[in-house]
PDB file of N, CA and C in Angstrom:
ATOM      1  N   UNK A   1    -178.911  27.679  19.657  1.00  0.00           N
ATOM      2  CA  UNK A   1    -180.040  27.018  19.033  1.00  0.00           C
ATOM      3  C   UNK A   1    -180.298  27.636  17.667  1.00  0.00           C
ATOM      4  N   UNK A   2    -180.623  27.098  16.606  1.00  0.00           N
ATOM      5  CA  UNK A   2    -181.149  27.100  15.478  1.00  0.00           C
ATOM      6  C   UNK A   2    -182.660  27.387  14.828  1.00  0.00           C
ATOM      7  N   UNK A   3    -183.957  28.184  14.173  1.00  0.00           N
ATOM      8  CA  UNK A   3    -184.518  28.069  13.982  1.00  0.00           C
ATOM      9  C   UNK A   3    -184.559  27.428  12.581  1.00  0.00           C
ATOM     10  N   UNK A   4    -185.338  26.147  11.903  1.00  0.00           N
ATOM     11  CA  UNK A   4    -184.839  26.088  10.728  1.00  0.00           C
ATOM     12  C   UNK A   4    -186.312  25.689   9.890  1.00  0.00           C
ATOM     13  N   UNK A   5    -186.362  26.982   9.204  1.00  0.00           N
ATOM     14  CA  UNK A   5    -187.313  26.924   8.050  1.00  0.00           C
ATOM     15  C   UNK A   5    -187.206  26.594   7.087  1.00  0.00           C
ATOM     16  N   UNK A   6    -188.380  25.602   6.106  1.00  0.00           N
ATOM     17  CA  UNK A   6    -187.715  24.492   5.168  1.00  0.00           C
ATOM     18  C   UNK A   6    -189.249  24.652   4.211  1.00  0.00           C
ATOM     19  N   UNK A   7    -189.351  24.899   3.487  1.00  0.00           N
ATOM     20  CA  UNK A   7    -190.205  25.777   2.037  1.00  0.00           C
ATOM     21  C   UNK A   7    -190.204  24.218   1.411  1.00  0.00           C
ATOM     22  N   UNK A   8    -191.259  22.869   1.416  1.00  0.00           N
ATOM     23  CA  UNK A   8    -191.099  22.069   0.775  1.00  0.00           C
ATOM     24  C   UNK A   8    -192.621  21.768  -0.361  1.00  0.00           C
ATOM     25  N   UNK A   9    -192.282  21.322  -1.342  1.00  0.00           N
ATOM     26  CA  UNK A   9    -193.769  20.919  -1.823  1.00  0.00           C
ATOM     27  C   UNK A   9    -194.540  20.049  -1.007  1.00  0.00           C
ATOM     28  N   UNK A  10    -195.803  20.030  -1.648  1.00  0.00           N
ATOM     29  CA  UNK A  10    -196.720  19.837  -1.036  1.00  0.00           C
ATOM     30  C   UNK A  10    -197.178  18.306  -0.865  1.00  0.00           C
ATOM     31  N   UNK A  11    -196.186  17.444  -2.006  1.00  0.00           N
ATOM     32  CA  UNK A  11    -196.329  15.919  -2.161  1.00  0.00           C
ATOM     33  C   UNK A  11    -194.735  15.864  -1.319  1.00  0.00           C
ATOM     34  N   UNK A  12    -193.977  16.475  -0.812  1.00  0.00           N
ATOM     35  CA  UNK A  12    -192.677  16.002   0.032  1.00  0.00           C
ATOM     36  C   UNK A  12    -193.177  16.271   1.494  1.00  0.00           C
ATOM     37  N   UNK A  13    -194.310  16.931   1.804  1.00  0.00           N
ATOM     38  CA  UNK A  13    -194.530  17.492   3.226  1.00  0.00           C
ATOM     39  C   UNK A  13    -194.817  16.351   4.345  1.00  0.00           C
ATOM     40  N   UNK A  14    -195.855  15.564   4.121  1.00  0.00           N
ATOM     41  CA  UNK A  14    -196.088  14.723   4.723  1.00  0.00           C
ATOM     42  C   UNK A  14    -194.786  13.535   5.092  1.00  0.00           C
ATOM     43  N   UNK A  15    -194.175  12.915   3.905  1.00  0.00           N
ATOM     44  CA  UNK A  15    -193.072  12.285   4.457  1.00  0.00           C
ATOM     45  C   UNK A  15    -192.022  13.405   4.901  1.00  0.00           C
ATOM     46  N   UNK A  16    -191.752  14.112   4.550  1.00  0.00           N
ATOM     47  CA  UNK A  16    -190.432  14.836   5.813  1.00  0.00           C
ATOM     48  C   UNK A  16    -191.176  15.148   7.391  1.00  0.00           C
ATOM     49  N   UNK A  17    -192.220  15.530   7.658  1.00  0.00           N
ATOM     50  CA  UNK A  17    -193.024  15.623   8.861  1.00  0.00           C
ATOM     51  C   UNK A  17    -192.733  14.309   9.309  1.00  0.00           C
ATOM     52  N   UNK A  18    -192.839  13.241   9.182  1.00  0.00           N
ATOM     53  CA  UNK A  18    -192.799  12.006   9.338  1.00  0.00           C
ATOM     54  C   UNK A  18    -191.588  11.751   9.538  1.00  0.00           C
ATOM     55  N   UNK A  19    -190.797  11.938   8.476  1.00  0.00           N
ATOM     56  CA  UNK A  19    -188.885  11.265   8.881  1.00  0.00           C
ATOM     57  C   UNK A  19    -188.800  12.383  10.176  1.00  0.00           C
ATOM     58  N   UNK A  20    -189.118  13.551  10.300  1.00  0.00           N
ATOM     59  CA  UNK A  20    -188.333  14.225  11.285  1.00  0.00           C
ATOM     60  C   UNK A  20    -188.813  13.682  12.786  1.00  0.00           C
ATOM     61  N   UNK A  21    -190.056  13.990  12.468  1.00  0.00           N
ATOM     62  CA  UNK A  21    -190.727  13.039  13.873  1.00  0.00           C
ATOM     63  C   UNK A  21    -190.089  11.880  14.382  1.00  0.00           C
ATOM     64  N   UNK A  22    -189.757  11.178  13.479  1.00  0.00           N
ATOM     65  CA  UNK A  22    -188.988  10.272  13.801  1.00  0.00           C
ATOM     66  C   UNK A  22    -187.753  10.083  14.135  1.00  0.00           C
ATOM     67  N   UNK A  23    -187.102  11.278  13.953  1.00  0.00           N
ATOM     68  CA  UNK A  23    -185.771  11.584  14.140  1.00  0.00           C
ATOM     69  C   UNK A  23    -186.242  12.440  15.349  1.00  0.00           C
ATOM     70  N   UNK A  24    -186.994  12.415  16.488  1.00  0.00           N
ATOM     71  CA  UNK A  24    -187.302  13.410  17.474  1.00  0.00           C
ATOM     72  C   UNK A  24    -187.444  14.954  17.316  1.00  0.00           C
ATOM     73  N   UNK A  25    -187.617  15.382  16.351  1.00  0.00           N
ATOM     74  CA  UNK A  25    -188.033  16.495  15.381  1.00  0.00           C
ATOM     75  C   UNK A  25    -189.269  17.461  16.053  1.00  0.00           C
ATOM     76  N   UNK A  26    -189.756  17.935  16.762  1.00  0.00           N
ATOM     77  CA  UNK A  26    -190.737  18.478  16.400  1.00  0.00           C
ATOM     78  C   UNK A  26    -190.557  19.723  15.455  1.00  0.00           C
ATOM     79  N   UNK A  27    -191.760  19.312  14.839  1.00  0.00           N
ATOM     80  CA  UNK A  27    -192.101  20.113  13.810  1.00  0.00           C
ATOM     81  C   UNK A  27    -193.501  20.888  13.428  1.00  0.00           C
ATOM     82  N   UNK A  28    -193.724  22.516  13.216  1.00  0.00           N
ATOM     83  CA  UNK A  28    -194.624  23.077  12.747  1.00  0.00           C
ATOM     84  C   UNK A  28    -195.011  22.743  11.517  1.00  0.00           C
ATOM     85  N   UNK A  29    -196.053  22.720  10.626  1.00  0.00           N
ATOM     86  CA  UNK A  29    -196.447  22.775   9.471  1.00  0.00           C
ATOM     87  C   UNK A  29    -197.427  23.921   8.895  1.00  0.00           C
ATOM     88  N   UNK A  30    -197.141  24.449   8.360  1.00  0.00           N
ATOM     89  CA  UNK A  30    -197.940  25.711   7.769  1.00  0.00           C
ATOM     90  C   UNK A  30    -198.220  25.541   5.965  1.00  0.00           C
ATOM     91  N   UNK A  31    -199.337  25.865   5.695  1.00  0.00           N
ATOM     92  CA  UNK A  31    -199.598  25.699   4.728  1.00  0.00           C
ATOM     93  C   UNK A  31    -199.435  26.998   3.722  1.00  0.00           C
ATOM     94  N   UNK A  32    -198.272  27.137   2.732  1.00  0.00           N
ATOM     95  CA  UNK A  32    -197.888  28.411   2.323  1.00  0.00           C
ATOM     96  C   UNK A  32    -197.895  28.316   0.715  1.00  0.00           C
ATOM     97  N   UNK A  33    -198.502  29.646  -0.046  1.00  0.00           N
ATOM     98  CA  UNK A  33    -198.424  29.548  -1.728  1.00  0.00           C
ATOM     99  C   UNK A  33    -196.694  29.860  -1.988  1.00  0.00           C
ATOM    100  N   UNK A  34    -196.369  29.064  -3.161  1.00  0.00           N
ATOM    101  CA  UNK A  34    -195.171  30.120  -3.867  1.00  0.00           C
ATOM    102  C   UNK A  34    -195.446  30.995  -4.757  1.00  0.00           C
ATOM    103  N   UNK A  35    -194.380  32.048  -4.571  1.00  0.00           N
ATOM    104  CA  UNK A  35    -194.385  33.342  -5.103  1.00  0.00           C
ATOM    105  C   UNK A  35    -194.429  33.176  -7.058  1.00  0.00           C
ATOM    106  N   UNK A  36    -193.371  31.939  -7.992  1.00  0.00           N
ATOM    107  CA  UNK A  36    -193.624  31.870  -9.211  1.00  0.00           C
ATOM    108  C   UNK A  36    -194.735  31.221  -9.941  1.00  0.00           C
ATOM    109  N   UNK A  37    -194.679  30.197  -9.171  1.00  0.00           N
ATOM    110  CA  UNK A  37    -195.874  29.214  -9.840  1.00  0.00           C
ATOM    111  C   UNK A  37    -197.073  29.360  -8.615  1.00  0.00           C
ATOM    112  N   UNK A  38    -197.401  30.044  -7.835  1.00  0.00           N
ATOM    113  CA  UNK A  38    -198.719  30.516  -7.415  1.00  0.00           C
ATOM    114  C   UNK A  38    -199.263  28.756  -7.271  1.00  0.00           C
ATOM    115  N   UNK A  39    -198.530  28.030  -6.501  1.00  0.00           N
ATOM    116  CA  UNK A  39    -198.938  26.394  -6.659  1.00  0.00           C
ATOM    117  C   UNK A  39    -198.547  26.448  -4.621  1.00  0.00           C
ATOM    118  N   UNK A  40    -199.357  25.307  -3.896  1.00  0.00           N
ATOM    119  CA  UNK A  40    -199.700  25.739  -2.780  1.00  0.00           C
ATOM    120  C   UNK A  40    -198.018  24.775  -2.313  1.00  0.00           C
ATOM    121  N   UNK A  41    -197.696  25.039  -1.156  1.00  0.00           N
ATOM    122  CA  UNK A  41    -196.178  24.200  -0.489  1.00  0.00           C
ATOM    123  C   UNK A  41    -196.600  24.218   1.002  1.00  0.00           C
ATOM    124  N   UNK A  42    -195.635  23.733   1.392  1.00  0.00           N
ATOM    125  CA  UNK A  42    -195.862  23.603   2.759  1.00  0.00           C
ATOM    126  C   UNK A  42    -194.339  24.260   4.033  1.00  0.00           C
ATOM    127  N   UNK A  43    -194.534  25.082   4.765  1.00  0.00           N
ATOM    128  CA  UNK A  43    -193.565  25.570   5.148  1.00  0.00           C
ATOM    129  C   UNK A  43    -193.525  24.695   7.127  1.00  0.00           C
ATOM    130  N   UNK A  44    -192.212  24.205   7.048  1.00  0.00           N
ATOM    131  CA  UNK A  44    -191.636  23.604   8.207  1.00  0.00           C
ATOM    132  C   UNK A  44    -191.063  24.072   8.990  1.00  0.00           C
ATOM    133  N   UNK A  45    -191.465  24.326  10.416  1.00  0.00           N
ATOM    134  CA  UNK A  45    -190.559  24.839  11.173  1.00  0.00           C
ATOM    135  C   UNK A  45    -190.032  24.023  12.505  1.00  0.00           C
ATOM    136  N   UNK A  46    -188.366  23.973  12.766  1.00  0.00           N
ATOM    137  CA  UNK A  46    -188.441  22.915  13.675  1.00  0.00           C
ATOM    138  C   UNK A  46    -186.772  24.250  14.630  1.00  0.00           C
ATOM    139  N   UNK A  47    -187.499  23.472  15.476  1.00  0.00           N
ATOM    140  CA  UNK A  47    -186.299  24.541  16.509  1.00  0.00           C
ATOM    141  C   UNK A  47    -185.234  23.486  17.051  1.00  0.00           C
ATOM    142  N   UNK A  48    -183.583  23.349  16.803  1.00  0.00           N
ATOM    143  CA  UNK A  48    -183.032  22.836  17.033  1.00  0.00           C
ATOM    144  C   UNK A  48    -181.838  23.147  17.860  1.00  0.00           C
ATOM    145  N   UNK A  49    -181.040  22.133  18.473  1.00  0.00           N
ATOM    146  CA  UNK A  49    -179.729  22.425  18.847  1.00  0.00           C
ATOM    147  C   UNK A  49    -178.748  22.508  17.633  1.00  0.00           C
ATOM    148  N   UNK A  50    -177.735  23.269  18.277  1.00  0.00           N
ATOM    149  CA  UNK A  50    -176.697  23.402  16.749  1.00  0.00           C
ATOM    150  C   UNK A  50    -176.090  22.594  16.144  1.00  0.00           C
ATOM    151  N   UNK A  51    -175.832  21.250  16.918  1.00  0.00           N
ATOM    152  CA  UNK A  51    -175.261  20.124  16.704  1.00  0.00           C
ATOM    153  C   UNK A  51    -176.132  19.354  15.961  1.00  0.00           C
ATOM    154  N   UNK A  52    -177.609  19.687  15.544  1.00  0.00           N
ATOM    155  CA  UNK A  52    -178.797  18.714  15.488  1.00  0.00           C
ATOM    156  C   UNK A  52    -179.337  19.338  13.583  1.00  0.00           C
ATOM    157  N   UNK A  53    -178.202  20.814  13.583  1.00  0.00           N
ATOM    158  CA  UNK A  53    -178.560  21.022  12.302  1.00  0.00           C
ATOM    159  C   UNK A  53    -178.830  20.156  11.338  1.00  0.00           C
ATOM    160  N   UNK A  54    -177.100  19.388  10.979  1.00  0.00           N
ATOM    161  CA  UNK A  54    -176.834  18.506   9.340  1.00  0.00           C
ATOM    162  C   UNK A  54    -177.860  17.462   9.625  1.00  0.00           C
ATOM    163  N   UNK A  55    -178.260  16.675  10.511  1.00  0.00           N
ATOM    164  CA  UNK A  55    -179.248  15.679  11.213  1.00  0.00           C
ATOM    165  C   UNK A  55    -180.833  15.997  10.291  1.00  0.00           C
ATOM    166  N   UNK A  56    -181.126  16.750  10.198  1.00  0.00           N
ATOM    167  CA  UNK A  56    -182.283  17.958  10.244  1.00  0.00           C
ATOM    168  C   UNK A  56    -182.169  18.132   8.129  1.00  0.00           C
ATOM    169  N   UNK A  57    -180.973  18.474   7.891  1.00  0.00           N
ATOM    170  CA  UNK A  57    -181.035  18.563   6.300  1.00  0.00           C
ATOM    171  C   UNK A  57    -180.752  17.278   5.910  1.00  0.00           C
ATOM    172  N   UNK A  58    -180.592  16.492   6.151  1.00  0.00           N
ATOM    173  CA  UNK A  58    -179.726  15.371   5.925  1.00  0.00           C
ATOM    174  C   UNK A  58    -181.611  14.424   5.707  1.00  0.00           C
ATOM    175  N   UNK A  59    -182.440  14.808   6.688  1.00  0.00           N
ATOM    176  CA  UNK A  59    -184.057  14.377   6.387  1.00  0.00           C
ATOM    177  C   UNK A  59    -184.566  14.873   5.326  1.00  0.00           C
ATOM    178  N   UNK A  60    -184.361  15.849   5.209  1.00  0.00           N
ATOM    179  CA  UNK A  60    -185.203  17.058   3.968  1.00  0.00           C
ATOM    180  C   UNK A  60    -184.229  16.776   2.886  1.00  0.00           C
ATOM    181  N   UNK A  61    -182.735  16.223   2.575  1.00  0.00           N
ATOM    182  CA  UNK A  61    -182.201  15.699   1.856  1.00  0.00           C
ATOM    183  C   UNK A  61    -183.083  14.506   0.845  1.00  0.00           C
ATOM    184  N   UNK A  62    -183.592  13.870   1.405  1.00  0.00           N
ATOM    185  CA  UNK A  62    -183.346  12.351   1.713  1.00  0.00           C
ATOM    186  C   UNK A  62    -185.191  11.942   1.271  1.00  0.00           C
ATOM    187  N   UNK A  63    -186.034  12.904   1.438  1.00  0.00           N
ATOM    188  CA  UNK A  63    -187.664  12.807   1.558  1.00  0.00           C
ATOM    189  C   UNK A  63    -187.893  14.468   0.095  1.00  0.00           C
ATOM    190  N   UNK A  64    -187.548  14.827   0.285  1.00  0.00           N
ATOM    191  CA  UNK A  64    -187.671  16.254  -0.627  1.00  0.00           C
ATOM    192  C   UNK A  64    -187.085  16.539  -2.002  1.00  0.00           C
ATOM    193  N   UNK A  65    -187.436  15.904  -3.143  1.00  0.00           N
ATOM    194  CA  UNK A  65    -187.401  15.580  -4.333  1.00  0.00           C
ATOM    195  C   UNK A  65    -187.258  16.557  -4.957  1.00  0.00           C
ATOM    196  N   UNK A  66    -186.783  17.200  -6.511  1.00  0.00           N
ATOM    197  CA  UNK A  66    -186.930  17.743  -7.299  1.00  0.00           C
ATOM    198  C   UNK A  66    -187.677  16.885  -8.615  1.00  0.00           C
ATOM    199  N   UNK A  67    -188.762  18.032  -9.178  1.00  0.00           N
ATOM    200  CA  UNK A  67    -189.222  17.079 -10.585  1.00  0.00           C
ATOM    201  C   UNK A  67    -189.634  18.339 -11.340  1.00  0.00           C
ATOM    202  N   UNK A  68    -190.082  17.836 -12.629  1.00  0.00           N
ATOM    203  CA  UNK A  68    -190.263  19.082 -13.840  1.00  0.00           C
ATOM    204  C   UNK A  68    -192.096  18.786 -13.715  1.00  0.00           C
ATOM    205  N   UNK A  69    -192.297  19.950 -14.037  1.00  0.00           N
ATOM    206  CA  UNK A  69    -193.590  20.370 -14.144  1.00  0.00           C
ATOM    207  C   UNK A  69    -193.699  21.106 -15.137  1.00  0.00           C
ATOM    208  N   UNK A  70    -195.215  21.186 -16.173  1.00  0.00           N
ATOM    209  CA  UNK A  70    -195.028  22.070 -17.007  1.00  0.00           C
ATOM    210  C   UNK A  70    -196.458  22.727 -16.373  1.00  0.00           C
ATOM    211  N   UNK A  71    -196.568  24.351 -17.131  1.00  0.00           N
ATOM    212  CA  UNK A  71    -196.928  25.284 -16.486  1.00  0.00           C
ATOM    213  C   UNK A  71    -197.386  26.145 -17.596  1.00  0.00           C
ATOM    214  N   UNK A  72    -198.150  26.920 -17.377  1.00  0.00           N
ATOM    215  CA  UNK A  72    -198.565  27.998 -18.818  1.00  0.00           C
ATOM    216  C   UNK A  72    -198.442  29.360 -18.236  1.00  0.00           C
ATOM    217  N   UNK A  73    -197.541  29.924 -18.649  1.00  0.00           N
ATOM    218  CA  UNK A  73    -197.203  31.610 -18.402  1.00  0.00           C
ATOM    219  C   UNK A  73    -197.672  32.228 -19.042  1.00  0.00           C
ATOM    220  N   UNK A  74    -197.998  33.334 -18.420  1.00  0.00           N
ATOM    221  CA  UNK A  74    -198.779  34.321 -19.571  1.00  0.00           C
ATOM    222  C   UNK A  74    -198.200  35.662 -19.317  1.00  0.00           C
ATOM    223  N   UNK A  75    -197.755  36.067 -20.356  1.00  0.00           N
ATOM    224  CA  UNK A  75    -196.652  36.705 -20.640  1.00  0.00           C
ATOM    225  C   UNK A  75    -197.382  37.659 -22.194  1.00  0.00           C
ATOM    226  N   UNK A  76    -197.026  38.974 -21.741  1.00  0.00           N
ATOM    227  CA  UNK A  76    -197.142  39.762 -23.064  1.00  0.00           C
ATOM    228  C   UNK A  76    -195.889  40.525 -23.694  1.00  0.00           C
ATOM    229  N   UNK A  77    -195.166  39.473 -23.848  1.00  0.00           N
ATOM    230  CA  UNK A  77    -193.603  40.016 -24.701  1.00  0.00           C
ATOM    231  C   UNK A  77    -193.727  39.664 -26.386  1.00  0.00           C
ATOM    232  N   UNK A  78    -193.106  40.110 -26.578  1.00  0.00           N
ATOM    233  CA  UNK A  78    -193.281  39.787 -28.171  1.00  0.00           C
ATOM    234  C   UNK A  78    -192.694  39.050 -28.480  1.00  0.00           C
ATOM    235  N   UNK A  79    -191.848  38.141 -27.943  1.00  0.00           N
ATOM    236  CA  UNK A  79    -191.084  36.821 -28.273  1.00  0.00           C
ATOM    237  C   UNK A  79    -191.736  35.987 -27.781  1.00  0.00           C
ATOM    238  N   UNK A  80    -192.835  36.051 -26.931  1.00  0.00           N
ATOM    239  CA  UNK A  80    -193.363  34.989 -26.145  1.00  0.00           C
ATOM    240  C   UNK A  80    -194.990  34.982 -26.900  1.00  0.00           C
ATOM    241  N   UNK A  81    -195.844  33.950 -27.377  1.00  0.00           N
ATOM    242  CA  UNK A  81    -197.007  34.182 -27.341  1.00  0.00           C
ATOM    243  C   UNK A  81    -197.728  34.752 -25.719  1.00  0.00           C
ATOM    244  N   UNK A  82    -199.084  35.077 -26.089  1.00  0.00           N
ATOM    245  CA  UNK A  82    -199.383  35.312 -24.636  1.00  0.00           C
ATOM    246  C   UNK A  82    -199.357  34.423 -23.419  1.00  0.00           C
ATOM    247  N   UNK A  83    -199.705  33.081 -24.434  1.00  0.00           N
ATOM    248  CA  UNK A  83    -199.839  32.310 -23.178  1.00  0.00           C
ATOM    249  C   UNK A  83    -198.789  31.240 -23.855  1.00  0.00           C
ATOM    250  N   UNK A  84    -197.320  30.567 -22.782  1.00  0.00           N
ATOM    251  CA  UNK A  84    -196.918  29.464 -22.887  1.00  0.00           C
ATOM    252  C   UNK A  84    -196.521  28.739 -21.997  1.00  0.00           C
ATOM    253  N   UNK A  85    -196.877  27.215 -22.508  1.00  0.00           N
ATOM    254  CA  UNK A  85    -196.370  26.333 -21.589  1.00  0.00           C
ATOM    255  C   UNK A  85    -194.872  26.073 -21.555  1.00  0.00           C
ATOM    256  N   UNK A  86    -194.602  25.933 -20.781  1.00  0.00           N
ATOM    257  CA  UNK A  86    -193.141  25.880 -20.597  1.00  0.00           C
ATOM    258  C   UNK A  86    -192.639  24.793 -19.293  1.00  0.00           C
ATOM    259  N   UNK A  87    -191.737  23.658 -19.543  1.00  0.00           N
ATOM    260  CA  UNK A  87    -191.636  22.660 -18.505  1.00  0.00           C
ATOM    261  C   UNK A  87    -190.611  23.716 -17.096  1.00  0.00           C
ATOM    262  N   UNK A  88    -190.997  23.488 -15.727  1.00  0.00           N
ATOM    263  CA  UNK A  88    -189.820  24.076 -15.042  1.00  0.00           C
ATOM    264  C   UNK A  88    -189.749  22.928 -13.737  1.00  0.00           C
ATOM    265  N   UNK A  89    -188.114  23.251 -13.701  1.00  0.00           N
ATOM    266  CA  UNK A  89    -188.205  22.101 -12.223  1.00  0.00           C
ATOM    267  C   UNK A  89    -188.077  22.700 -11.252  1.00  0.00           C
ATOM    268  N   UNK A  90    -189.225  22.412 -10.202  1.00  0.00           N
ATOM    269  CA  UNK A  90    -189.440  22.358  -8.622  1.00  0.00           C
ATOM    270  C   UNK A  90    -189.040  21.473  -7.904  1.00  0.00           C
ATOM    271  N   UNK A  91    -189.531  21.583  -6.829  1.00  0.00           N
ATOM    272  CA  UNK A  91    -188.905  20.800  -5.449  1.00  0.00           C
ATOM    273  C   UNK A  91    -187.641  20.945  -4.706  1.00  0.00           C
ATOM    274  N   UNK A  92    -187.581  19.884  -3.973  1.00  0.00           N
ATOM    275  CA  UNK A  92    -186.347  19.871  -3.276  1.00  0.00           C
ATOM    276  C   UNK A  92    -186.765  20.836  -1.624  1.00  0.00           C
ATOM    277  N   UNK A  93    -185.903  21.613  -1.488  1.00  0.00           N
ATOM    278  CA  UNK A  93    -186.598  22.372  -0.103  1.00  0.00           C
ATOM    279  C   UNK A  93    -185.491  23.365  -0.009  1.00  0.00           C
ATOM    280  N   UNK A  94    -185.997  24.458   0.253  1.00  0.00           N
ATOM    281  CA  UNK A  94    -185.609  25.981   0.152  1.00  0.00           C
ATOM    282  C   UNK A  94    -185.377  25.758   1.933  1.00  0.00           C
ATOM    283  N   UNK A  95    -184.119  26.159   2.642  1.00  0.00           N
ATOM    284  CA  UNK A  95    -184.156  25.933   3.975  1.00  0.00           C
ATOM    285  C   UNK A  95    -183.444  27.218   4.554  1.00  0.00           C
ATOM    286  N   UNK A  96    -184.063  27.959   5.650  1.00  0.00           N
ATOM    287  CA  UNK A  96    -183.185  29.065   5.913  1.00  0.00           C
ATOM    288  C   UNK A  96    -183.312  28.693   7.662  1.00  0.00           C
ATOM    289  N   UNK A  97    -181.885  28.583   7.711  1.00  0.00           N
ATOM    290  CA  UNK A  97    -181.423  28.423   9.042  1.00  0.00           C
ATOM    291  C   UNK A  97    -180.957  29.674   9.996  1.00  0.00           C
ATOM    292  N   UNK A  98    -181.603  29.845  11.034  1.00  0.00           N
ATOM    293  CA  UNK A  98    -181.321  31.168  11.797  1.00  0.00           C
ATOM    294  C   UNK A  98    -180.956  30.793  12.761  1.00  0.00           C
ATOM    295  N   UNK A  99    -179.928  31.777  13.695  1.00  0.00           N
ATOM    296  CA  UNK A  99    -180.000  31.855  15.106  1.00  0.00           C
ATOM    297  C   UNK A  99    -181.090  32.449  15.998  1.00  0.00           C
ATOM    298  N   UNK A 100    -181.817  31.554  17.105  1.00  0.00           N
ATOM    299  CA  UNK A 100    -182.259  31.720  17.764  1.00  0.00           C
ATOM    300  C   UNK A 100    -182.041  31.785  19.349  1.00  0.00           C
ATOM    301  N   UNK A 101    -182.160  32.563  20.052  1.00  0.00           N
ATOM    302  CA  UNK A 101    -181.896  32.876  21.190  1.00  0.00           C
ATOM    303  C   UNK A 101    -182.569  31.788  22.489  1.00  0.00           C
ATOM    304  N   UNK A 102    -183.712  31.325  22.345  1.00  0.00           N
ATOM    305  CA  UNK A 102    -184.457  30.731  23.117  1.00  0.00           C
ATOM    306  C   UNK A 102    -185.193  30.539  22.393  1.00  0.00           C
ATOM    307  N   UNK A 103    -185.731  28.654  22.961  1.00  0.00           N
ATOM    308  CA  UNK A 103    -187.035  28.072  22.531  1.00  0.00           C
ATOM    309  C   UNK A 103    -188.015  27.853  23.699  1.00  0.00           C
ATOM    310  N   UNK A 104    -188.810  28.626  23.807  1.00  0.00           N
ATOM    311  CA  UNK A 104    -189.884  27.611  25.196  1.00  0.00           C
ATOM    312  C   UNK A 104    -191.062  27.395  24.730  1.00  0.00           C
ATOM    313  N   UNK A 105    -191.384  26.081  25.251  1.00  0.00           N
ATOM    314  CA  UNK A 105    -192.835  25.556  24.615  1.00  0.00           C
ATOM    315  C   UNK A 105    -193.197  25.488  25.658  1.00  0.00           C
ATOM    316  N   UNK A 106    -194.442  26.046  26.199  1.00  0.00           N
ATOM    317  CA  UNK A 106    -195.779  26.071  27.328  1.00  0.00           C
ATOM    318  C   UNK A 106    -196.411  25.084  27.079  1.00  0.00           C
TER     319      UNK A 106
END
């Protein structure tokens, strides 16, 4: 079995919760900040068979977008004013797949 954690924004969360469900998915949802842009995401957790992995990215493929955002850093380098905006692209879904030993749900 597979544990598979999936780091998605916060406008992709709701439809991948949804495609997976629908794909017989259960799925956790946790509401988590990122570490660069301090902007809120949503972290997925779904416990699978091993065969049920590509099934599983193949949703978060398919619902989990990349787009540019611009952002104001504040930065005290001397090439940089203090504060700049600067466009960067997010999204998509950060996924870390583990082995898990056992799943039991009570």
């Amino acid at each position: 079995m597979k544990l598979i954690i999936a780091v998605v924004q916060d406008e992709d969360a709701e439809t991948a919760v949804q495609a997976l469900t629908e794909h017989g998915h259960r799925v956790t949802r946790l509401a988590t900040t990122g570490g660069f842009l301090r902007r809120g995401n949503t972290t997925l957790l779904t416990g699978v068979e091993n065969d049920k992995v590509e099934e599983v990215m193949t949703v978060l493929r398919t619902t989990c977008r990349r787009r540019s955002v611009f952002t104001t850093l504040v930065t005290e380098t001397p090439t940089m004013l203090p504060s700049s905006v600067v466009e960067v692209e997010v999204g998509g879904a950060t996924v870390f797949v583990l082995e898990m030993a056992d799943l039991i749900q009570i």
